[in-house]
C-alpha atoms as a PDB file:
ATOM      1  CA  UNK A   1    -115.412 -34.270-151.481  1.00  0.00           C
ATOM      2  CA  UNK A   2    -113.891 -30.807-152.590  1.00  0.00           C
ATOM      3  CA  UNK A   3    -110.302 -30.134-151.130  1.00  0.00           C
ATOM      4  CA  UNK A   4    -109.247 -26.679-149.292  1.00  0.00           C
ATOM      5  CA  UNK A   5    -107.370 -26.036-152.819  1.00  0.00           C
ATOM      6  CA  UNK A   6    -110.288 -26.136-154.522  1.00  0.00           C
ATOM      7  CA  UNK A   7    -111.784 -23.831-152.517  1.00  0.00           C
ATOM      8  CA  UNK A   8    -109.493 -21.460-152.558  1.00  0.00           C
ATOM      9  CA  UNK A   9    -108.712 -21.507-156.045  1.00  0.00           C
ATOM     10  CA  UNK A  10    -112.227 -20.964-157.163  1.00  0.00           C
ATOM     11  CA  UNK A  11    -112.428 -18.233-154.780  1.00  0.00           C
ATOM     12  CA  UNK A  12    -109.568 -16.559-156.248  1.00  0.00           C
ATOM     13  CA  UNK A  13    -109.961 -17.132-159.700  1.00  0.00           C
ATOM     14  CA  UNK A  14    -113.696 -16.453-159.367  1.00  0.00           C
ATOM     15  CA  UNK A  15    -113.195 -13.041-157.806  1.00  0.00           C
ATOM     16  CA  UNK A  16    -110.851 -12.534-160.932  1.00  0.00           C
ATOM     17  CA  UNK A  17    -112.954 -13.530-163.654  1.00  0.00           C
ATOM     18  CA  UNK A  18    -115.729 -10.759-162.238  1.00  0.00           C
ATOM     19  CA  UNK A  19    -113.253  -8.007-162.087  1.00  0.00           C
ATOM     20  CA  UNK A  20    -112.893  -8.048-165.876  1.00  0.00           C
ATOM     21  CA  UNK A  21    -114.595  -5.279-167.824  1.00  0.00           C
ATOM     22  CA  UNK A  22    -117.531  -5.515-170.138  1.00  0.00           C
ATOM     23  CA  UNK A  23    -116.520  -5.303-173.158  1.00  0.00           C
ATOM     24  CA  UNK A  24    -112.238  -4.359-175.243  1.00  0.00           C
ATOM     25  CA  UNK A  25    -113.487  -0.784-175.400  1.00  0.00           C
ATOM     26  CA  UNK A  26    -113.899  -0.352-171.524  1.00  0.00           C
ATOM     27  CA  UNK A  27    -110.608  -1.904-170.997  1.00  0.00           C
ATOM     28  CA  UNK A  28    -109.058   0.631-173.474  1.00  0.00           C
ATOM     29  CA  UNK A  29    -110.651   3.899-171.835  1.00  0.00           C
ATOM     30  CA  UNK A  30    -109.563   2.211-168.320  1.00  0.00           C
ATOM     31  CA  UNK A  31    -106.450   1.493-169.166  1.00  0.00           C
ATOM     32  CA  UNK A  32    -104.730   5.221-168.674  1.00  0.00           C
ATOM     33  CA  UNK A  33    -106.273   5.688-165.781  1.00  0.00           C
ATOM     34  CA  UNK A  34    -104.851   3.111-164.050  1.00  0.00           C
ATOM     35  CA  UNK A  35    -101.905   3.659-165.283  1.00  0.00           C
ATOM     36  CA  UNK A  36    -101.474   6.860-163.817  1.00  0.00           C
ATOM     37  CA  UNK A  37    -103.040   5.702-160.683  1.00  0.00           C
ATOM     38  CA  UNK A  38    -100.233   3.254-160.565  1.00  0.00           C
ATOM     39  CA  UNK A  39     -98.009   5.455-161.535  1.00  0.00           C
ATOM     40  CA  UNK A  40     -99.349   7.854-158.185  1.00  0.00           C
ATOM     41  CA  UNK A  41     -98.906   5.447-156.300  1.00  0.00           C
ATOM     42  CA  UNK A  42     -95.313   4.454-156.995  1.00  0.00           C
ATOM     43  CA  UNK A  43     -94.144   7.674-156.594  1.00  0.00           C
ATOM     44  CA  UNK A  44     -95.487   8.093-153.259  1.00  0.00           C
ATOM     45  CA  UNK A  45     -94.136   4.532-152.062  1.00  0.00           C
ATOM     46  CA  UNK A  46     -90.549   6.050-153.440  1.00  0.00           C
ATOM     47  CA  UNK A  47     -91.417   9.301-151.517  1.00  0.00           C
ATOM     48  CA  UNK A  48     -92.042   7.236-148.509  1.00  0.00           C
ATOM     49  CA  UNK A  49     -88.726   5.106-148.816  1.00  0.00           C
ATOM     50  CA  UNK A  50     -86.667   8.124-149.256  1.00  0.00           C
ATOM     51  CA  UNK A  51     -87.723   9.612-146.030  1.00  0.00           C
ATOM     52  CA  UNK A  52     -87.518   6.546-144.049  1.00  0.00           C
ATOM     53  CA  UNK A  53     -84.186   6.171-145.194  1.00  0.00           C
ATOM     54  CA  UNK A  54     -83.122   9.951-144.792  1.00  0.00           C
ATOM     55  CA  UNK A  55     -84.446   9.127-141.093  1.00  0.00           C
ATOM     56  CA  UNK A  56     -82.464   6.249-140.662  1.00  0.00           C
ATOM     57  CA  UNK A  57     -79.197   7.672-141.601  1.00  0.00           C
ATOM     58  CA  UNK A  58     -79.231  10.910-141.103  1.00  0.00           C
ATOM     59  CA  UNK A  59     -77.769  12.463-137.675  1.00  0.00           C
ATOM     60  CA  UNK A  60     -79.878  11.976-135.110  1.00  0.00           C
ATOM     61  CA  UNK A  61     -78.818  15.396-133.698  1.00  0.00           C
ATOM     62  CA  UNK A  62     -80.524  17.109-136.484  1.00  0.00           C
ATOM     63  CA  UNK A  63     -84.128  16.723-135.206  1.00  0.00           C
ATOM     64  CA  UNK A  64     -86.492  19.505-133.901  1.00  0.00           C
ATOM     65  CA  UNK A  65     -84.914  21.799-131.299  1.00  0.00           C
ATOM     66  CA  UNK A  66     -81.743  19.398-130.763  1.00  0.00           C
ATOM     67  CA  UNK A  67     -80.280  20.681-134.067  1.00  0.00           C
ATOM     68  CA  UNK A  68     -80.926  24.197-132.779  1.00  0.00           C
ATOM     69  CA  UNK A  69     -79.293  24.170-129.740  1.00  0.00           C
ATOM     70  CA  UNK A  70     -76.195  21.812-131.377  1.00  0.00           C
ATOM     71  CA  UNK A  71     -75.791  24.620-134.125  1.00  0.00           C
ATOM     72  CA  UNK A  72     -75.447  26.700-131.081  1.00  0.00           C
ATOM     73  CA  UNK A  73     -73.305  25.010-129.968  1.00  0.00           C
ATOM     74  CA  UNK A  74     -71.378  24.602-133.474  1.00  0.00           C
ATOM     75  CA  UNK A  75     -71.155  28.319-133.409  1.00  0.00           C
ATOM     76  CA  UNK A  76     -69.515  28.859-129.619  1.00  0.00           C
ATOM     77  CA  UNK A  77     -66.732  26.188-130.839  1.00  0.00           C
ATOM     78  CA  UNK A  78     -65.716  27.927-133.798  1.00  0.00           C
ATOM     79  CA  UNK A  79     -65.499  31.108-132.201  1.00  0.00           C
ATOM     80  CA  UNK A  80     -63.867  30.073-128.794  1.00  0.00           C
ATOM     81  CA  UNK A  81     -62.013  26.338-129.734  1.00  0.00           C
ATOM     82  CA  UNK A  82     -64.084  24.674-126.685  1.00  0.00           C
ATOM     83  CA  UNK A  83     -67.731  23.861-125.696  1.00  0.00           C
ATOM     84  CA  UNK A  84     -69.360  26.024-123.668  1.00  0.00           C
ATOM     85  CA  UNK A  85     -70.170  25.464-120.296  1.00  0.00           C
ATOM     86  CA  UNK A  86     -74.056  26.412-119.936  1.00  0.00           C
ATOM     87  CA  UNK A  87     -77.015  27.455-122.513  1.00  0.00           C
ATOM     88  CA  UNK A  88     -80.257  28.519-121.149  1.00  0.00           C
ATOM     89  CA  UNK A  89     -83.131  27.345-122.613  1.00  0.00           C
ATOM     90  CA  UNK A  90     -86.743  26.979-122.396  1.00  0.00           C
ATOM     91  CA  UNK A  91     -89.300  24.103-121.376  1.00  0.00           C
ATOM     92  CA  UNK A  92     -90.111  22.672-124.740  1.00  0.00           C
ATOM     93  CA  UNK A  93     -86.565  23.213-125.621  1.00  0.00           C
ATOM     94  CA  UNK A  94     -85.398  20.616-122.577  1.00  0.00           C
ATOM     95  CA  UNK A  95     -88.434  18.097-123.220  1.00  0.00           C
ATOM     96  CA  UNK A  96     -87.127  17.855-126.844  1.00  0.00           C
ATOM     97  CA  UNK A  97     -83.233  17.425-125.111  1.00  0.00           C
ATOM     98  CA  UNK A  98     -84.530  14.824-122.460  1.00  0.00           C
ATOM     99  CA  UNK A  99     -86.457  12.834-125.514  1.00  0.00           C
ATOM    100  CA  UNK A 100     -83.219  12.562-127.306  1.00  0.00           C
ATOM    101  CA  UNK A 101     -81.734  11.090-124.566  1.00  0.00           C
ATOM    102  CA  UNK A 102     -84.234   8.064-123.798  1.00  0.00           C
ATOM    103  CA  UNK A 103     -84.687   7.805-127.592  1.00  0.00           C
ATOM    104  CA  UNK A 104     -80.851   7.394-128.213  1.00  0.00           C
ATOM    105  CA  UNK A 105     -80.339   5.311-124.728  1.00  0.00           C
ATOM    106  CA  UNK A 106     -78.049   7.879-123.105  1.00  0.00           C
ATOM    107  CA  UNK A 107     -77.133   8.477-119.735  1.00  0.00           C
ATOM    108  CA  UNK A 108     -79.637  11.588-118.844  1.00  0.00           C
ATOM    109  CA  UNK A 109     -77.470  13.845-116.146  1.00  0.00           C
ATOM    110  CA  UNK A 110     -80.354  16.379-114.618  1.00  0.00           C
ATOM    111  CA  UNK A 111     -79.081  18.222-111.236  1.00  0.00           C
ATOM    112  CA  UNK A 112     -80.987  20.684-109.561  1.00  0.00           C
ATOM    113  CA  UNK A 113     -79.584  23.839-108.244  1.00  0.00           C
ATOM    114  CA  UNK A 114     -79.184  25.722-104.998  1.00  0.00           C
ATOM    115  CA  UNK A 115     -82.020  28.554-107.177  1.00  0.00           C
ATOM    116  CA  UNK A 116     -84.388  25.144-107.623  1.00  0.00           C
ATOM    117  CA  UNK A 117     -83.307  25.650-111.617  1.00  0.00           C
ATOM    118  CA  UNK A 118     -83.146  22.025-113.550  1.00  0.00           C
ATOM    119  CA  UNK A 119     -79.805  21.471-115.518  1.00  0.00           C
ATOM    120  CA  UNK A 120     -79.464  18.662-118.141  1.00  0.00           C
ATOM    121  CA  UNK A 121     -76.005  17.490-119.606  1.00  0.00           C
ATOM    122  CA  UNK A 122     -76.168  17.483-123.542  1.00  0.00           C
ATOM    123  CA  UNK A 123     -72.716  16.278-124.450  1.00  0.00           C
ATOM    124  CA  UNK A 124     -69.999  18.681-123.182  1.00  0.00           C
ATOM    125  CA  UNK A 125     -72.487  21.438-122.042  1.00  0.00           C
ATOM    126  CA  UNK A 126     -74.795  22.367-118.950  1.00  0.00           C
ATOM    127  CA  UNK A 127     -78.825  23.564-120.596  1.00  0.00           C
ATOM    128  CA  UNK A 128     -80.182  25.393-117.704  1.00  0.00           C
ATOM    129  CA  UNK A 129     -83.861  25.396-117.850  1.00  0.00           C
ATOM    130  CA  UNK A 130     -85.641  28.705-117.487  1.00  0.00           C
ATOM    131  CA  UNK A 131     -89.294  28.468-117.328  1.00  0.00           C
ATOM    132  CA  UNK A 132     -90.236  31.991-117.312  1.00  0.00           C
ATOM    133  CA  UNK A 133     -88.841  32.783-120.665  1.00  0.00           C
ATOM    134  CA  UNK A 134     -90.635  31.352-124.021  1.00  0.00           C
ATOM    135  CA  UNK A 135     -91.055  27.681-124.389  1.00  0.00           C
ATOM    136  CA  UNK A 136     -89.107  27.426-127.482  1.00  0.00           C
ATOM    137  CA  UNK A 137     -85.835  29.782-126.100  1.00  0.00           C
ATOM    138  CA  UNK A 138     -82.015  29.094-126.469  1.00  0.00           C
ATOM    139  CA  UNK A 139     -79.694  31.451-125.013  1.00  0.00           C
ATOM    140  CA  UNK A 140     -76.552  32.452-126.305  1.00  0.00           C
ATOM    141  CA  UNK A 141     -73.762  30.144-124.898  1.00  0.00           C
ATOM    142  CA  UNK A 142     -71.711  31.452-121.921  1.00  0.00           C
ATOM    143  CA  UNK A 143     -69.166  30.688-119.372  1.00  0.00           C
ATOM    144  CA  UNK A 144     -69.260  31.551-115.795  1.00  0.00           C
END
């Protein structure tokens, strides 16, 4: 009777013995090209590891529109010393703020007005959404 190991070890070494090239010359011309195959391949694997990891450490506020309204942001602070109390912004603009909310698990404030306007908290400032201006607008910050 022939074991599983057996098996399996024929399998694999027989599937290795046909790989092996016809004759020392074919393995010579092949050998280059494989080697910068592998070498392709490694540095896309290291490509790939470097943005996971820039991913998974950098800021989470510095994705898509989020950074652009935080910079925003950024700018009112320096200028005034506080955070301002509303920015307008656009539809795509407040998808991309709600996202970032259920993606980092925070509370999501969103109030409606008395002018049927939606108004999301993103941390110490009111984003007023204004659908008739361009999906992808952020307004100057203001007080009232």
């Amino acid at each position: 009777m022939i074991s599983r190991r057996e098996v399996v070890t024929a399998g694999v070494l027989g599937t290795l013995a046909t790989g092996a090239a016809a004759s020392p010359a074919e393995a010579v011309q092949d050998g280059p090209i494989i080697r910068a195959g592998l070498t392709e391949i490694g540095n896309q694997l290291q490509e790939l590891r470097e943005q996971i990891q820039a991913g998974l450490i950098s800021s989470s506020l510095d994705i898509g529109r989020v950074g652009q309204v935080k910079s925003r942001i950024e700018a009112y602070l320096k200028t005034s010393g506080k955070f301002p109390e509303f920015i307008d912004i656009g539809t795509s603009v407040f998808f991309d703020i709600y996202a970032w909310h259920v993606k980092q698990q925070q509370q999501i404030s969103v109030t409606r007005l008395a002018d049927q306007r939606l108004m999301i908290q993103f941390l110490f400032t009111q984003l007023i959404l204004r659908w008739e201006q361009d999906s992808n607008y952020i307004s100057s910050p203001y007080d009232k």
